[in-house]
Protein backbone atom coordinates (compact mmCIF):
# COMPACT_ATOMS: atom_id res chain seq x y z
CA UNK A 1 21.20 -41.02 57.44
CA UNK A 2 19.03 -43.59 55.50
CA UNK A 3 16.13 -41.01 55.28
CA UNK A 4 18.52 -38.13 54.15
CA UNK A 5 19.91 -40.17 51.55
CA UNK A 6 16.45 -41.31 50.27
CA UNK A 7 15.68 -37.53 50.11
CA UNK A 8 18.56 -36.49 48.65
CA UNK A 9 18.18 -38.82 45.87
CA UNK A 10 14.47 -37.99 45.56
CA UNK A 11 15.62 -34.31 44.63
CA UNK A 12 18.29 -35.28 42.10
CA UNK A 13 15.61 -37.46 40.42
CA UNK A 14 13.01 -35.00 40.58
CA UNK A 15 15.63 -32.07 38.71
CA UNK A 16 16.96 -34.32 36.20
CA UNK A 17 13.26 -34.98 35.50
CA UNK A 18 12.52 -31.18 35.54
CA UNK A 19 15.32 -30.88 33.19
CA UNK A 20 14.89 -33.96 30.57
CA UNK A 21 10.86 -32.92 30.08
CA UNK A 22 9.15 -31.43 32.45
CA UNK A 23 11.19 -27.73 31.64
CA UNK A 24 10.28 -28.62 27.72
CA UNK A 25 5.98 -27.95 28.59
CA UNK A 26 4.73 -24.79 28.65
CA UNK A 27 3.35 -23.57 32.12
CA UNK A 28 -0.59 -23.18 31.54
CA UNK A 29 -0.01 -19.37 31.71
CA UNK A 30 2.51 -19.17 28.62
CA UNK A 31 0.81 -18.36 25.71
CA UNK A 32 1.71 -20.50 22.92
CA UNK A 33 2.10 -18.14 19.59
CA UNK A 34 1.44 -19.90 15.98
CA UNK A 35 4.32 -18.74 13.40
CA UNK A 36 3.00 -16.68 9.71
CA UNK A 37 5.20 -15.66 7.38
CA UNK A 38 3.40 -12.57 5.62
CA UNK A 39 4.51 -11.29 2.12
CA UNK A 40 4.19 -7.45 1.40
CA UNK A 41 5.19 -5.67 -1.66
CA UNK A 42 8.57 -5.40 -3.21
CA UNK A 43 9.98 -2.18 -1.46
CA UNK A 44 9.09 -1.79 2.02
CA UNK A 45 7.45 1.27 2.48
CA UNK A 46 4.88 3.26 4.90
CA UNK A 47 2.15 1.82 2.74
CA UNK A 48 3.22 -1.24 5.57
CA UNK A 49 2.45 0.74 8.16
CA UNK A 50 -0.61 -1.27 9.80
CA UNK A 51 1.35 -4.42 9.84
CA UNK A 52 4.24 -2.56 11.55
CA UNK A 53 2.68 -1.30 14.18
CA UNK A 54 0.39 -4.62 14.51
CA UNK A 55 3.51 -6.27 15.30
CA UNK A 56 5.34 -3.20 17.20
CA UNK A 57 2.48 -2.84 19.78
CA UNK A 58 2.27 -6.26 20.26
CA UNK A 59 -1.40 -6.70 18.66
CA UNK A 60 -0.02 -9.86 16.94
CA UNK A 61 1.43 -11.27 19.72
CA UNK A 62 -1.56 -10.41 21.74
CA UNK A 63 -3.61 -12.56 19.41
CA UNK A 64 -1.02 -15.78 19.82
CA UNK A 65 0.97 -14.79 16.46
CA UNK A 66 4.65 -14.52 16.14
CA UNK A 67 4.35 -11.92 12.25
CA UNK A 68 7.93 -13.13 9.82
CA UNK A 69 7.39 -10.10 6.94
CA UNK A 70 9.22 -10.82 3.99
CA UNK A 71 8.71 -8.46 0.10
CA UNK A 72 8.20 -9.66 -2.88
CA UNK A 73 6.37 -8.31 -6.31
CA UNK A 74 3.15 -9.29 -6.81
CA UNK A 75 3.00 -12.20 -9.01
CA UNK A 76 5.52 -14.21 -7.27
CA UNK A 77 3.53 -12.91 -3.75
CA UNK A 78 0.45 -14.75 -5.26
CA UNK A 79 2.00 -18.00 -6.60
CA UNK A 80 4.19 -18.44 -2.95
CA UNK A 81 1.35 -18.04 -0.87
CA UNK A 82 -0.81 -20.47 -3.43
CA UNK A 83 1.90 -23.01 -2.61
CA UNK A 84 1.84 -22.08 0.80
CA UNK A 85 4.99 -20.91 1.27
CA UNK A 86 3.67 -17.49 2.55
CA UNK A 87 0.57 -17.74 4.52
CA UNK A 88 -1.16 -14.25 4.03
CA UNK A 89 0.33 -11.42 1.47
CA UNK A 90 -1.03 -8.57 0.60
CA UNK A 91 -2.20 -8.57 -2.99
CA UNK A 92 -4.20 -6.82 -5.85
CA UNK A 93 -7.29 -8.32 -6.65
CA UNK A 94 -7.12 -7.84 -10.06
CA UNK A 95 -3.89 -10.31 -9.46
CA UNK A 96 -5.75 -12.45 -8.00
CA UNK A 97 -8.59 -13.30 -10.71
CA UNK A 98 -6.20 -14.59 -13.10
CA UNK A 99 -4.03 -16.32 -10.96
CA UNK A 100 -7.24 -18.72 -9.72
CA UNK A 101 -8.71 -18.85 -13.14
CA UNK A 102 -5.18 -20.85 -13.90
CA UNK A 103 -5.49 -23.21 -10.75
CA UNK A 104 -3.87 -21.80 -8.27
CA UNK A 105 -5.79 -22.00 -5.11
CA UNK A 106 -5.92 -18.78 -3.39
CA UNK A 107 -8.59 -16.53 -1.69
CA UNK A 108 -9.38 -12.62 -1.23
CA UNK A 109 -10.29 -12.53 2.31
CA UNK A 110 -9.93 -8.80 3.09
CA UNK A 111 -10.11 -5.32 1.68
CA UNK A 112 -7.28 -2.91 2.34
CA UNK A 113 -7.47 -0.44 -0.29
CA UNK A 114 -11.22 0.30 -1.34
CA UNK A 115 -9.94 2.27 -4.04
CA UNK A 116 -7.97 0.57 -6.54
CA UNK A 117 -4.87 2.67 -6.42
CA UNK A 118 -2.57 1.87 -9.64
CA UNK A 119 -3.24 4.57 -12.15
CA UNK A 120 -1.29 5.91 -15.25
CA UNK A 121 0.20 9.29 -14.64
CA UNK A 122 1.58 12.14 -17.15
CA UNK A 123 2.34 15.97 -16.42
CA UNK A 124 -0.52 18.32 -16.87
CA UNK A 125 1.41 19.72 -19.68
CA UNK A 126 1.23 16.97 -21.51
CA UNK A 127 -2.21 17.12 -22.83
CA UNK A 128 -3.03 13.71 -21.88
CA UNK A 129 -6.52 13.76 -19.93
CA UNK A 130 -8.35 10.79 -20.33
CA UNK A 131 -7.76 7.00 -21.54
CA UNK A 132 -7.96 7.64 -25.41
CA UNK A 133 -5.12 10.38 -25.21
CA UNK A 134 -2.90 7.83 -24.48
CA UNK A 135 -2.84 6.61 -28.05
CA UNK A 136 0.99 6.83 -29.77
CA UNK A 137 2.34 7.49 -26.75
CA UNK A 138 4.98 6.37 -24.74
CA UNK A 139 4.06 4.58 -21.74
CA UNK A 140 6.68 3.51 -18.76
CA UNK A 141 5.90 0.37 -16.92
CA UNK A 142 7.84 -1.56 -13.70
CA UNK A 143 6.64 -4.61 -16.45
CA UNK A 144 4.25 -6.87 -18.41
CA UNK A 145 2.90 -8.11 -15.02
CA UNK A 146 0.75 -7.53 -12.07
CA UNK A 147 -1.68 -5.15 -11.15
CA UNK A 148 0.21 -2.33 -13.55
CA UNK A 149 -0.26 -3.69 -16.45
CA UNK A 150 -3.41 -5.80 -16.03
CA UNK A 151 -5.36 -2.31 -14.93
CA UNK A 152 -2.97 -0.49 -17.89
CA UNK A 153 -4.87 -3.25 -20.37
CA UNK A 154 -8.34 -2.26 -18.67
CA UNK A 155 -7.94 1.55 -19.16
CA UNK A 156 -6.97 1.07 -22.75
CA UNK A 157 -9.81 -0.79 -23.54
CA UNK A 158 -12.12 1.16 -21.89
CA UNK A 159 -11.29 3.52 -24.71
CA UNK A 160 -10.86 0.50 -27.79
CA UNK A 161 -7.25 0.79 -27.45
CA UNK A 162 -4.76 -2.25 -26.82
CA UNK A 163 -1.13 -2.06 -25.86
CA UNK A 164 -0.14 -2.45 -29.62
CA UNK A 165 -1.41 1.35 -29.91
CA UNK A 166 1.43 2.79 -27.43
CA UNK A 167 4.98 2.42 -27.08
CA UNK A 168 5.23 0.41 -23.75
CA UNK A 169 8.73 1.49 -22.57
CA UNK A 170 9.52 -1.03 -19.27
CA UNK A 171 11.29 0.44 -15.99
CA UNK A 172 12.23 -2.74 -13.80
CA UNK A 173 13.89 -0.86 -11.05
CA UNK A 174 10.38 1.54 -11.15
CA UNK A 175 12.23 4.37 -12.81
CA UNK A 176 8.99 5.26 -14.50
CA UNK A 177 8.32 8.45 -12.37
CA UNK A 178 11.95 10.41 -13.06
CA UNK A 179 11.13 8.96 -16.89
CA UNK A 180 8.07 11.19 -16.42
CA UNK A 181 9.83 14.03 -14.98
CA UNK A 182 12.19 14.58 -17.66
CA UNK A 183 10.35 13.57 -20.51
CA UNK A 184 11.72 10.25 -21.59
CA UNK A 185 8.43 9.22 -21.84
CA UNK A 186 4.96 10.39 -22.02
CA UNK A 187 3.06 8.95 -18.90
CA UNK A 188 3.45 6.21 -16.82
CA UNK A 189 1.34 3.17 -15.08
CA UNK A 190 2.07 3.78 -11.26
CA UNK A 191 0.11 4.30 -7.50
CA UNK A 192 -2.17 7.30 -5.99
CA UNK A 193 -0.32 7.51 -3.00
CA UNK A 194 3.37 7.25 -4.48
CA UNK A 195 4.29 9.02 -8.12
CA UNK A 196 2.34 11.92 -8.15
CA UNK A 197 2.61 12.85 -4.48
CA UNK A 198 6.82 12.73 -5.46
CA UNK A 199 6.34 14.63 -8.56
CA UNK A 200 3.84 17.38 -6.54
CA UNK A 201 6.60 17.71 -4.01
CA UNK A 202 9.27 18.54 -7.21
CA UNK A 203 7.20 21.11 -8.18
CA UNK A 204 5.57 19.15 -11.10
CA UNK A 205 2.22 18.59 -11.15
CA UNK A 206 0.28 15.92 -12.73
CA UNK A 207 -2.90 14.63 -14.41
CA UNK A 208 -4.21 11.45 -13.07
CA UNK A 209 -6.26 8.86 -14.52
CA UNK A 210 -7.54 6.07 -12.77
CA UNK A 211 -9.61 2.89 -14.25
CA UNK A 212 -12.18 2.59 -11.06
CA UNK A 213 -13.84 5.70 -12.78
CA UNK A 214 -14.65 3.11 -15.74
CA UNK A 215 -15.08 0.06 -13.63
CA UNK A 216 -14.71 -0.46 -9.56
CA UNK A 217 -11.82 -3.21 -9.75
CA UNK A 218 -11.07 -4.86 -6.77
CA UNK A 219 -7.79 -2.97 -5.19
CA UNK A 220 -5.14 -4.88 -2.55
CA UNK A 221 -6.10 -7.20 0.17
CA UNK A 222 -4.74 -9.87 2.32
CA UNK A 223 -5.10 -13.20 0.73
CA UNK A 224 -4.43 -16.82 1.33
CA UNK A 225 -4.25 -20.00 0.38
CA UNK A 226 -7.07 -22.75 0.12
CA UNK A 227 -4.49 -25.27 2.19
CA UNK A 228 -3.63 -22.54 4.48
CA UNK A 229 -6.86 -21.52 5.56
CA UNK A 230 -8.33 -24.98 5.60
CA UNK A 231 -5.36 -25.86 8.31
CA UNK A 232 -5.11 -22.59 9.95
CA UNK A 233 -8.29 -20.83 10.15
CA UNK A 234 -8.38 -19.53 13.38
CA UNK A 235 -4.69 -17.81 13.42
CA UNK A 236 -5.28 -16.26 10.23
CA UNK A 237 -8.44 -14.70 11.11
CA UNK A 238 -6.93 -13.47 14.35
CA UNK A 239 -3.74 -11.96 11.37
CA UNK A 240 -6.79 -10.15 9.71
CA UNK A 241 -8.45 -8.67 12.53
CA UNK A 242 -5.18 -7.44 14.13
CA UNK A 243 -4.15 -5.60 11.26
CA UNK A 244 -7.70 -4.15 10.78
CA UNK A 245 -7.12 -3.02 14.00
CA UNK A 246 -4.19 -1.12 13.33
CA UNK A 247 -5.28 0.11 10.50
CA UNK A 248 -8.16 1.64 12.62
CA UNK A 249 -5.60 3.47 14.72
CA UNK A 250 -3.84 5.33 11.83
CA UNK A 251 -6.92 6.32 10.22
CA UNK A 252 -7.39 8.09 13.91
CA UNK A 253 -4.01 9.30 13.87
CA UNK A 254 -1.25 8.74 11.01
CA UNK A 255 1.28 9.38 13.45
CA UNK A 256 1.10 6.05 15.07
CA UNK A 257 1.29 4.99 11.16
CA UNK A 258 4.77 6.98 10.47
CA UNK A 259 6.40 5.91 13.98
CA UNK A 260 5.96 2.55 13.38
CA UNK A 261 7.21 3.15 9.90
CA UNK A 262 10.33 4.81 10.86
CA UNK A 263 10.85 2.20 13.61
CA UNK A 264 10.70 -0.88 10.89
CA UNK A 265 12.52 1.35 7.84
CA UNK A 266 15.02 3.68 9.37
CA UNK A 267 16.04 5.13 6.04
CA UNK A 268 12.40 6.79 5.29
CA UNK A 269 12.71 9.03 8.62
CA UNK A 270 14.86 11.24 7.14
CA UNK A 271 11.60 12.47 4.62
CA UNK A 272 8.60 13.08 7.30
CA UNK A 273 6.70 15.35 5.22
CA UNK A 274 7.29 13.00 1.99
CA UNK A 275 6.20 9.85 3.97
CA UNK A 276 3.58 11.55 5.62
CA UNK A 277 2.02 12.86 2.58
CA UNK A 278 2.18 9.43 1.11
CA UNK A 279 0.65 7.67 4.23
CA UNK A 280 -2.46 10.66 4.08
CA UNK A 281 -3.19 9.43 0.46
CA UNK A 282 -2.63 5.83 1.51
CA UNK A 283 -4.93 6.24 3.66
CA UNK A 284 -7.49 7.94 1.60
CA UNK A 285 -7.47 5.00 -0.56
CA UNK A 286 -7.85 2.39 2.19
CA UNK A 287 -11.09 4.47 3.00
CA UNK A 288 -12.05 4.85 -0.77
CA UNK A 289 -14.04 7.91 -2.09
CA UNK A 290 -17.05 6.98 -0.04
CA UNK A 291 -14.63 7.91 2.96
CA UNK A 292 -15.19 6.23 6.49
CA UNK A 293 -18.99 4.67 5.91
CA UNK A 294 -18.01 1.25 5.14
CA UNK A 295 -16.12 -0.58 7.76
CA UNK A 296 -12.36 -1.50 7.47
CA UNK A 297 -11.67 -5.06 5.41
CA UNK A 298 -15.20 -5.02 3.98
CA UNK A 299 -15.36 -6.98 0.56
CA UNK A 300 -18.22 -5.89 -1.46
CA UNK A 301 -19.05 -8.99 -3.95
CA UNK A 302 -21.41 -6.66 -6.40
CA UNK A 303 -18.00 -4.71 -7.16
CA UNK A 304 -16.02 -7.87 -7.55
CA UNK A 305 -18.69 -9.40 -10.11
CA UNK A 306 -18.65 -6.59 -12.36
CA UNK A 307 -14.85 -6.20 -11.83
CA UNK A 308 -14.54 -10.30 -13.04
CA UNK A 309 -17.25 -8.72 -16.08
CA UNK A 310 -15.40 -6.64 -17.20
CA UNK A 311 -12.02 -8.20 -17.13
CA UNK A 312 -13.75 -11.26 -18.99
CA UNK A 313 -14.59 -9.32 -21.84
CA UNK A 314 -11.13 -8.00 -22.11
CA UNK A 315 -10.11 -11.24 -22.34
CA UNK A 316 -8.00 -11.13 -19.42
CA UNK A 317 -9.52 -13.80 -17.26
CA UNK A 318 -8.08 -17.62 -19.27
CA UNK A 319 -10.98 -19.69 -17.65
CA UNK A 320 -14.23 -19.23 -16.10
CA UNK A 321 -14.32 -18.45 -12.41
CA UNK A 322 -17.47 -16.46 -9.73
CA UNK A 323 -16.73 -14.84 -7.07
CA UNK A 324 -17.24 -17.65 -4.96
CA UNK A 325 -13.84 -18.86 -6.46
CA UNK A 326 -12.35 -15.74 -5.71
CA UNK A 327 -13.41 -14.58 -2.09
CA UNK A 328 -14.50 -15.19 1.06
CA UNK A 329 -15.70 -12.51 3.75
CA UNK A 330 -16.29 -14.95 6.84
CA UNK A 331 -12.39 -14.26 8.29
CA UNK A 332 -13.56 -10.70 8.74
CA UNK A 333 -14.15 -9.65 12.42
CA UNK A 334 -18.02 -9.15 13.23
């Protein structure tokens, strides 16, 4: 009876155990998966769609990241993940240079879009063709901020114009492509693979005019913080090479791209042709007009020094910075 007891009592002790601490560890099998918030643009959107179907087919998890996506425009996107309260966003480069010129420590440390794809857009009819056209005109804008209007400044001044030679007319709820449409203003700052593609499918077709035929400046990438990366290295260079990844699969087929899509943003399934046309030029930029040479993510420094150039002499860069202050390409996958 003594013995039974003595067992009996060794089995209690040895579950309350079990359930005070020893349930709490993780077997050696279970994988434990670091936490990133990511920031993406404002709108959600199958420009997303490598980070959506990173996360949907498990490519995150697989590399020991649980993926929190949150939006937000592009300046705040750059100043919250300089604080660190967004690990990795997706940003514009051009963003990015005078945002660490003004101290706050961030870092470039892959290419998404090889071309840079905000442009300024007007209807063929308009008789605007290139930069100096745009002089008197009216000009629609989401703002006086971000990648917009710094690469709105650049095109200007590639043709000794400034902003006080057009009528800037702002759009915050990005109303600047119906403004287009019917006329309320002349042309309008806006992206390759959104406006135009909108206005093509209304039956209105547009002239296009894009600053990286002046100067290659340096388009969207994932960045992240100094803090971050010094404390988190590994998981964010597993972040980058999962999305390349996925990436890699829509460029093989966009379809993978648009499920994904439709699986993280119900609403844009109703418009398959629309969101697949948008994804085809999305992914045209990511590939750049040198098409599918260069690898995925690659950052080339010779375009981001004369990109920092250039946007020095337009006076848009308040204090000195290299592109050793800007980038660094050793996150990228070999």
């Amino acid at each position: 009876m003594n013995r039974r007891r003595a067992l009996a009592l060794g089995l209690a002790l040895a579950t309350l155990f079990a359930a005070c601490g020893g349930a709490a560890s993780p077997s050696p099998t279970t994988p434990v998966r670091q936490a990133l918030t990511v920031g993406l643009g404002y709108i959600p959107s199958v420009q997303f769609a490598p980070f959506y179907l990173a996360d949907q087919a498990g490519y995150y998890r697989d590399a020991g990241l649980r993926v929190n996506f949150q939006n937000n425009i592009d300046p705040d996107l750059v100043t919250l993940v300089g604080q660190g309260s967004v690990d990795v966003g997706l940003a514009d480069g051009t963003s990015l240079i005078p945002a660490v010129s003004q101290g706050i420590p961030v870092r470039y440390i892959a290419t998404i879009y090889r071309d840079f794809p905000s442009i300024v857009f007007a209807k063929t009819t308009s008789g605007i063709a290139a930069a100096a056209d745009l002089k008197g005109r009216k000009i629609g804008i989401p703002g006086r901020y971000g990648s917009s209007w710094i690469m709105l400044q650049a095109l200007l001044g590639s043709a000794g114009l400034t902003p006080d030679d057009v009528t800037i007319v702002e759009y915050p709820d990005y109303g600047q492509g119906a403004a287009v449409q019917q006329d309320a203003v002349d042309a309008a700052t806006g992206f390759v693979n959104n406006e135009p593609i909108q206005l093509a499918r209304a039956g209105v077709p547009t002239t296009i005019l894009r600053v990286d035929q002046i100067v290659p400046l340096p388009g969207p990438g994932l960045i992240s913080g100094t803090a971050t990366l010094a404390a988190r290295e590994p998981a964010i260079a597993a972040f980058v090479k999962a999305t390349l990844k996925a990436m890699a699969d829509i460029v093989t087929d966009p379809e993978k791209g648009l499920d994904a899509t439709f699986a993280a943003v119900p609403d844009l399934a109703s418009d398959r042709d629309g969101q697949k046309a948008i994804l085809e030029a999305t992914i045209a930029a990511w590939q750049g007009a040198s098409g599918s040479g260069i690898s995925l993510g690659t950052i080339d420094s010779a375009s981001w020094t004369a990109s920092l150039d250039y946007m020095v002499r337009l006076g848009l860069v308040p204090n000195p910075v290299t592109v050793e202050d800007l980038v660094r390409s050793d996150l990228l996958p070999d």
